[in-house]
Protein backbone atom coordinates (compact mmCIF):
# COMPACT_ATOMS: atom_id res chain seq x y z
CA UNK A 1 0.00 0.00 0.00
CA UNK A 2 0.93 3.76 -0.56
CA UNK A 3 1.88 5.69 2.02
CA UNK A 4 -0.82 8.55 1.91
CA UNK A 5 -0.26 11.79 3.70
CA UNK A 6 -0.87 15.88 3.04
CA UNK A 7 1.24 17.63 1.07
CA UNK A 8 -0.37 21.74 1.29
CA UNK A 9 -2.37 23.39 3.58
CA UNK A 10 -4.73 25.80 2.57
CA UNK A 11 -7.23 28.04 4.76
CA UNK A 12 -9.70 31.40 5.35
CA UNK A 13 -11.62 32.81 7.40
CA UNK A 14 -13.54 35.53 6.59
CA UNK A 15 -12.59 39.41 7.91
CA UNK A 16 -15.48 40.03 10.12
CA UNK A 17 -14.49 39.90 13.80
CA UNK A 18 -17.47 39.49 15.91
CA UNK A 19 -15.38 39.71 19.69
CA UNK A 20 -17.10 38.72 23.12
CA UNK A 21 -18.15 41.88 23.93
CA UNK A 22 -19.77 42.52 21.04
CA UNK A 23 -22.14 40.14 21.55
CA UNK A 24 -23.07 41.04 25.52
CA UNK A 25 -24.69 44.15 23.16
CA UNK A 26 -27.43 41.89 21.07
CA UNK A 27 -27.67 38.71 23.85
CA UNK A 28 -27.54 38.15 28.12
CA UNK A 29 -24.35 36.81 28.12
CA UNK A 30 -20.60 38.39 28.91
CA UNK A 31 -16.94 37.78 27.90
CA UNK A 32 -15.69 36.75 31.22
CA UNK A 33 -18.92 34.07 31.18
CA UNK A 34 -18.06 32.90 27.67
CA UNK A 35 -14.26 32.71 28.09
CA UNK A 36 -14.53 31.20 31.68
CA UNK A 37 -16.58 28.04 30.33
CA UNK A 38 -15.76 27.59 26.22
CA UNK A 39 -12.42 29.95 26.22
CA UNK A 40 -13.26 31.70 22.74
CA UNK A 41 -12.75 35.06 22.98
CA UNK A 42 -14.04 36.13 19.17
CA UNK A 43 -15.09 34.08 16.45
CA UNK A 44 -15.24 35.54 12.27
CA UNK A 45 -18.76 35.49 10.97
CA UNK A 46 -19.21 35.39 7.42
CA UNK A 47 -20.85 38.38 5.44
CA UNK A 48 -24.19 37.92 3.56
CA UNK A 49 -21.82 37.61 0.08
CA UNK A 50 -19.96 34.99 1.90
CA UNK A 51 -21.26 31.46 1.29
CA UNK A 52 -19.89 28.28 2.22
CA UNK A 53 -18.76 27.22 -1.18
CA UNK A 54 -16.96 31.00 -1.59
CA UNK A 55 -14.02 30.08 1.95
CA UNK A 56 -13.59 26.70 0.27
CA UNK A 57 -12.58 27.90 -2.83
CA UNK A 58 -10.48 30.30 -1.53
CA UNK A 59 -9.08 27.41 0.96
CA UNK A 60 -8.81 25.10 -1.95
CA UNK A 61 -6.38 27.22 -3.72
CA UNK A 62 -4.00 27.80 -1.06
CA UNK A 63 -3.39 24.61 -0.37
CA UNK A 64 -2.87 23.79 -4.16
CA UNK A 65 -0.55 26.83 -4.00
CA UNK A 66 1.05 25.30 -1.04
CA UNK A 67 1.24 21.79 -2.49
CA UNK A 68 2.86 23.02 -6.03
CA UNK A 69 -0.22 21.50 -7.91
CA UNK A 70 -3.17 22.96 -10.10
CA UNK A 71 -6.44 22.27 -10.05
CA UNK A 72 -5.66 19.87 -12.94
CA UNK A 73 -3.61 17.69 -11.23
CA UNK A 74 -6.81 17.10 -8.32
CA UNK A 75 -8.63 13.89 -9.18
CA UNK A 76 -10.90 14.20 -6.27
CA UNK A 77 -12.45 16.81 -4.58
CA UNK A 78 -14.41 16.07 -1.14
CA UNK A 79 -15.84 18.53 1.01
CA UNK A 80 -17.01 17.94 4.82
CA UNK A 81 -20.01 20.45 5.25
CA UNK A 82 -23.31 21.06 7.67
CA UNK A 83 -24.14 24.21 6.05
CA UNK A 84 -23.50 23.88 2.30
CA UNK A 85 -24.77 26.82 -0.04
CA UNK A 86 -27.83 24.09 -1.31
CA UNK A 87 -29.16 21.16 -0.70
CA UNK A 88 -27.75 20.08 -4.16
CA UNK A 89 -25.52 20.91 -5.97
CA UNK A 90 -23.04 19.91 -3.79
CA UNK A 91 -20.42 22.43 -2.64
CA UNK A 92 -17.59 19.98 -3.54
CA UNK A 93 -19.44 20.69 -7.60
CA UNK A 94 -19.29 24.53 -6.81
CA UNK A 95 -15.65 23.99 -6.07
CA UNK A 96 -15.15 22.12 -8.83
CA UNK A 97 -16.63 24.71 -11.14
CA UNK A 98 -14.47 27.69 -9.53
CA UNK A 99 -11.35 25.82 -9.91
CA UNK A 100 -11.78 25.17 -13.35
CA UNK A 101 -11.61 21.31 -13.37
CA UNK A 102 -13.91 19.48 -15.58
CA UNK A 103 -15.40 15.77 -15.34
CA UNK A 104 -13.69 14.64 -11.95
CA UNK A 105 -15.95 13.18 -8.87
CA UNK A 106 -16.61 15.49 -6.53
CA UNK A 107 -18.85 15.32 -3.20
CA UNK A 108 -19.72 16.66 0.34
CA UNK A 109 -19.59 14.44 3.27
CA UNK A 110 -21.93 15.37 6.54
CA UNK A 111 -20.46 13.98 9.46
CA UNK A 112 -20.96 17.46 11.30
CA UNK A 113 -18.03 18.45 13.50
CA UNK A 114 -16.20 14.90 12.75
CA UNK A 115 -16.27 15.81 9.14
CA UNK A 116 -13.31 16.83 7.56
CA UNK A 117 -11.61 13.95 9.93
CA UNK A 118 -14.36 11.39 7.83
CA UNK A 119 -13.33 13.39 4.78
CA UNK A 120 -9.24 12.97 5.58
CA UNK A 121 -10.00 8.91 5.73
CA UNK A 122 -12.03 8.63 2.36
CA UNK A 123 -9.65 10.31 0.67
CA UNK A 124 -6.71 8.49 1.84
CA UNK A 125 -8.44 4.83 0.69
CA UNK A 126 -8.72 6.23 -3.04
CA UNK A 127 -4.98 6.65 -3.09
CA UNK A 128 -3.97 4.26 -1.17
CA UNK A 129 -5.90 1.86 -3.92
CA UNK A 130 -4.26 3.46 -6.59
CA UNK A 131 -7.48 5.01 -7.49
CA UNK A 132 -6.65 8.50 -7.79
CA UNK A 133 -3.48 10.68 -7.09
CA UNK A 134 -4.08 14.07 -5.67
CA UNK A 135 -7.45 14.58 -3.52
CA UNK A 136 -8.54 17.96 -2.74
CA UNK A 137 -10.22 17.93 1.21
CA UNK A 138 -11.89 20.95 2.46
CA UNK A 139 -13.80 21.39 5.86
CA UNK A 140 -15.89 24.78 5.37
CA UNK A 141 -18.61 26.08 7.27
CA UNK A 142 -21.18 28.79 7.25
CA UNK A 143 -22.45 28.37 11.06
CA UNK A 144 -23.96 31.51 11.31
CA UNK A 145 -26.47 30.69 9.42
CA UNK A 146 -28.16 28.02 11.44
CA UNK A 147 -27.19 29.69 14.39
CA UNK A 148 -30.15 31.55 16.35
CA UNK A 149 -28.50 35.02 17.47
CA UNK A 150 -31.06 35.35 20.42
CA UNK A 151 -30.01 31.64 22.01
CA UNK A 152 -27.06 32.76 24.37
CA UNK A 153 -26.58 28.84 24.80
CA UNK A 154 -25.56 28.19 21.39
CA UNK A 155 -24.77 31.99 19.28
CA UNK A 156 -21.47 32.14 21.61
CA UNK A 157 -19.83 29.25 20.49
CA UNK A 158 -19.86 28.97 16.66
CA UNK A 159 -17.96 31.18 14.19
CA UNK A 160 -17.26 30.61 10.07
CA UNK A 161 -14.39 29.21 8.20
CA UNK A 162 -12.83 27.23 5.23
CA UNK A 163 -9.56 24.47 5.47
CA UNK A 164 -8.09 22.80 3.02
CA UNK A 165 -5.89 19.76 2.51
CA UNK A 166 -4.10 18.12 -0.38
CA UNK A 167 -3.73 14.61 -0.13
CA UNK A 168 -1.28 12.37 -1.90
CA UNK A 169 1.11 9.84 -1.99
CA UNK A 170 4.81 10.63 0.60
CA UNK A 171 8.01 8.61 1.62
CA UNK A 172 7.73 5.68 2.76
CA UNK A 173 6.87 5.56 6.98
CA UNK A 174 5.43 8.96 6.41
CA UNK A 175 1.73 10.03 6.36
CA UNK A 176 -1.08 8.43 7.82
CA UNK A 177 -0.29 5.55 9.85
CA UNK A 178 -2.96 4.86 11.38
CA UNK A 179 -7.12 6.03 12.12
CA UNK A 180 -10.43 6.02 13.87
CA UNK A 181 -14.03 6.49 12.64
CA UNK A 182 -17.21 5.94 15.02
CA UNK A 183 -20.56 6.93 15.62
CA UNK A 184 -23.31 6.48 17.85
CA UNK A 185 -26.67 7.31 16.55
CA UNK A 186 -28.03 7.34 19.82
CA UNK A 187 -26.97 10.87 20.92
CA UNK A 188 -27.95 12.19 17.87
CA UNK A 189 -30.59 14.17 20.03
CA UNK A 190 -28.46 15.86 21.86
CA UNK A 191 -27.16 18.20 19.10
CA UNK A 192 -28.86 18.30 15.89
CA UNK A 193 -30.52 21.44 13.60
CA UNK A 194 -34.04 21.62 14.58
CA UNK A 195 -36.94 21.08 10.93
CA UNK A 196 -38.76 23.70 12.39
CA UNK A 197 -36.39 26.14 12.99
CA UNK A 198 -33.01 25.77 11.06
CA UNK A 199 -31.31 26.53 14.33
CA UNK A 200 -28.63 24.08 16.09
CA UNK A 201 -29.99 23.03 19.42
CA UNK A 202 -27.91 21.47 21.50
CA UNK A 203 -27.72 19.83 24.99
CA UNK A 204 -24.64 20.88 26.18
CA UNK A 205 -23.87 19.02 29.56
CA UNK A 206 -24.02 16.01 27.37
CA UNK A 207 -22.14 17.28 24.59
CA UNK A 208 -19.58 18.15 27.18
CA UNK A 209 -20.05 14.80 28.86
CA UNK A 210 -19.04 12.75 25.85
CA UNK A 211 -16.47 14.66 24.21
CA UNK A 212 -14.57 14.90 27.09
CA UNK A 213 -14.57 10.85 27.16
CA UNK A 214 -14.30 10.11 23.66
CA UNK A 215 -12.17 12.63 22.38
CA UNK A 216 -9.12 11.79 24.45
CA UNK A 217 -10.04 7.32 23.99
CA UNK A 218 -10.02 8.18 20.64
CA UNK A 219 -6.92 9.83 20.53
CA UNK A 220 -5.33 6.78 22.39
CA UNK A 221 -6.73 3.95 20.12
CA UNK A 222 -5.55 5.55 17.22
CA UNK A 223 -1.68 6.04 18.88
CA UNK A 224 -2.58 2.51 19.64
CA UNK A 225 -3.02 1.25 16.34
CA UNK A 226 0.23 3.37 14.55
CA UNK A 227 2.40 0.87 17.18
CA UNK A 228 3.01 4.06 19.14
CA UNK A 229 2.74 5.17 22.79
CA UNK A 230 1.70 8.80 24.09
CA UNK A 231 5.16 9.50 24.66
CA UNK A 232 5.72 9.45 20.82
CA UNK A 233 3.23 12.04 20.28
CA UNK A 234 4.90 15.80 19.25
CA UNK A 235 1.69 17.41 18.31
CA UNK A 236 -2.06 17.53 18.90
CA UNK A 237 -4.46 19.06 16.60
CA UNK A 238 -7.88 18.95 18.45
CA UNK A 239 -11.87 19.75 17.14
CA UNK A 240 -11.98 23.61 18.49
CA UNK A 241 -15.02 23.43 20.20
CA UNK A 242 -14.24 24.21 23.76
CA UNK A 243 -10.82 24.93 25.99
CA UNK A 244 -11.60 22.63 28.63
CA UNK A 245 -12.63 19.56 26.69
CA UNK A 246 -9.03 20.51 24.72
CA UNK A 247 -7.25 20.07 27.87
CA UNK A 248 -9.20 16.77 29.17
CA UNK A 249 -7.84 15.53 26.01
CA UNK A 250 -4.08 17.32 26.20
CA UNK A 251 -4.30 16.10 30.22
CA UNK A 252 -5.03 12.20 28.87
CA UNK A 253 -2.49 12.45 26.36
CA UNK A 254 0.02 14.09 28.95
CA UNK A 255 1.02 16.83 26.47
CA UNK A 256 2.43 20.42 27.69
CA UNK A 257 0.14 23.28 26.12
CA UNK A 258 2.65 23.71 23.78
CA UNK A 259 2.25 21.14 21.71
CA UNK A 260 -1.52 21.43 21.37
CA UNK A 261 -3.18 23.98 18.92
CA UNK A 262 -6.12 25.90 20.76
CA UNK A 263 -7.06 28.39 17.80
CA UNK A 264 -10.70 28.14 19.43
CA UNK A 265 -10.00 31.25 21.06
CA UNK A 266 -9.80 33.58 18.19
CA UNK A 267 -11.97 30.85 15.81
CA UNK A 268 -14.33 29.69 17.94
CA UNK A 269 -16.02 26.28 16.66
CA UNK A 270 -16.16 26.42 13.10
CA UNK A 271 -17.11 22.48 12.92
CA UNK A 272 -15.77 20.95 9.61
CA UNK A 273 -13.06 23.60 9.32
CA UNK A 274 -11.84 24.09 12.78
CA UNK A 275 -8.91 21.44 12.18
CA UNK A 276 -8.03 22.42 8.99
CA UNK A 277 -7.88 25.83 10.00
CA UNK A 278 -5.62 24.67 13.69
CA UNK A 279 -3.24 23.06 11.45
CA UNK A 280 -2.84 25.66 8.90
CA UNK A 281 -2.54 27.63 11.75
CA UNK A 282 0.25 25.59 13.38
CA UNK A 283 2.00 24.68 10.26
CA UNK A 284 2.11 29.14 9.65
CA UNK A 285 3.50 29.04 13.62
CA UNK A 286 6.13 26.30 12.77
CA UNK A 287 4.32 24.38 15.80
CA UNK A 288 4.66 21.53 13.77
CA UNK A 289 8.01 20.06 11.82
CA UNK A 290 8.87 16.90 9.55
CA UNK A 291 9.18 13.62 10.86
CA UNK A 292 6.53 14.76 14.01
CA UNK A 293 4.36 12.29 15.10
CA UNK A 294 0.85 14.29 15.01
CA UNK A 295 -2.72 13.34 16.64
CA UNK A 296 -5.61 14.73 14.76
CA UNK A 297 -8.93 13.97 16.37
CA UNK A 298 -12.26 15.37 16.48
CA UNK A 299 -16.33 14.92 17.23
CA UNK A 300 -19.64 16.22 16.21
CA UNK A 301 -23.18 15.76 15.71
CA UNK A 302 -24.65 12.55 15.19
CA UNK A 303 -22.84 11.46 17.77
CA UNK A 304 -19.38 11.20 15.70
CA UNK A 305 -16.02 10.68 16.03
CA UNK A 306 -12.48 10.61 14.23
CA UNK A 307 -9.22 10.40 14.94
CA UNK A 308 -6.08 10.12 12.64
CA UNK A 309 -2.33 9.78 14.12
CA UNK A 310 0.37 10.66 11.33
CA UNK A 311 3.92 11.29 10.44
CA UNK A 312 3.92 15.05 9.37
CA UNK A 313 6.24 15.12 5.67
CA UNK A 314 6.46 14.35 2.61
């Protein structure tokens, strides 16, 4: 089998700010309440031009700037989304279209927050089969627009954003070594986007509850399976959803802060993109070097879960 790993980063986020304390204006809330129990300080909201499929394209052509490619060397395209543009067409097609590439598959994936970790996996089988070459993998998100602004439960936490990956084949012992999908359908109630409203509703003690277990088993199963311990671990790239359940996981893993990317503080949760955008954010930092041994792991809606360990290079 190939070795399959990422070889450019791409990502955007949109120039709105929307801080803390501008939101104690429009909702009961307050920045020492939201930074005391989620940590995010601001978050970018998209504007009303901004779309979902718009911060992946611009995503998508980063990383094929930072990979060396064109859009005509991208056999795939797959894009993890809750909030695409439509229903259909897809906003992996709407990428498509903007880059200029004609006749190649292209699809979204809906695995909520676990996404672009779902996305990540899929691509890696088509390469590692011979399949394809180059996939394209975007996370982007648009959550402000499923996000009630009067909720003070819920409007604090999200904010918009686009990732991208290029995945292909790498030296040998680099890459992917080793990863973790799961679900259980039977939290699915306890944060979903309500028929009658469009709004995410969410119960967040249980949210809380099981991310802060299964974030940090996932992590180890997947360390597990690459024939690794914790100890071998330089680098954590979390789901930015929430400080605390960051550092249950860190804490399990026992990782300094350093080596874990908390970008939820100027991000906020941006579900699909949020680890797209961390790592693009620690690759700009130099957080994270070749030959590291990096834990990417994340959870979501449905209930899902995700977890990747790899060997940063190419």
């Amino acid at each position: 089998m190939k070795s399959v790993g990422i070889i450019g980063v791409g990502a955007y986020v949109p120039e709105n700010v929307v801080s803390n304390l501008d939101l104690e204006t429009s909702v009961a809330t307050s920045d020492q309440w939201i930074r005391s129990r989620t940590g995010i300080e601001e978050r970018r909201i998209a504007s009303e031009e901004e779309d979902t499929s718009h911060m992946a394209v611009i995503a998508a052509r980063r990383a094929l700037d930072d990979a060396s490619l064109h859009p005509e060397d991208i056999d795939l395209i797959l894009v993890a989304t809750a909030t695409p543009d439509y229903v259909f067409p897809t906003v992996a097609c709407m990428v498509q279209e903007a880059l200029g590439i004609r006749h190649i598959p292209a699809m979204d994936l809906s695995a909520a927050c676990s996404g672009f970790v779902y996305a990540l996996v899929t691509g890696k089988q088509f390469i590692e089969t011979n399949t394809y070459k180059n996939v394209l993998v975007v996370g982007s998100e648009k959550f402000s627009k499923i996000v009630d602004w009067s909720d003070r439960n819920t409007c604090v936490l999200f904010g918009d954003g686009a990732g991208a990956v290029v995945l292909s084949e790498v030296s040998d012992g680099k890459g992917i070594l080793s990863f973790e999908l799961g679900a259980d359908g039977t939290g699915g109630k306890h944060l979903f986007v309500d028929n009658q409203t469009n709004y995410v509703a969410m119960n967040g003690s249980e949210v809380f509850k099981f991310a802060v277990r299964q974030m940090p088993d996932s992590c180890l199963q997947v360390i597990k399976k690459a024939g690794l311990s914790k100890e071998d671990v330089d680098f954590l790239v979390p789901h930015q959803a929430n400080i605390r359940i960051i550092d249950a996981a860190r804490q399990r893993l026992g990782l300094d802060k350093e080596k874990v990317s908390t970008t939820v503080t100027k991000h906020g949760n941006t579900s699909a993109a949020s680890i797209p955008l961390a790592l693009f954010s620690e690759i700009e930092k130099g957080s994270i070097n070749d030959g590291d041994i990096v834990v990417i792991v994340g959870f979501g809606g449905g209930l899902t879960w995700g977890s990747v360990c790899l060997k940063w290079g190419k």
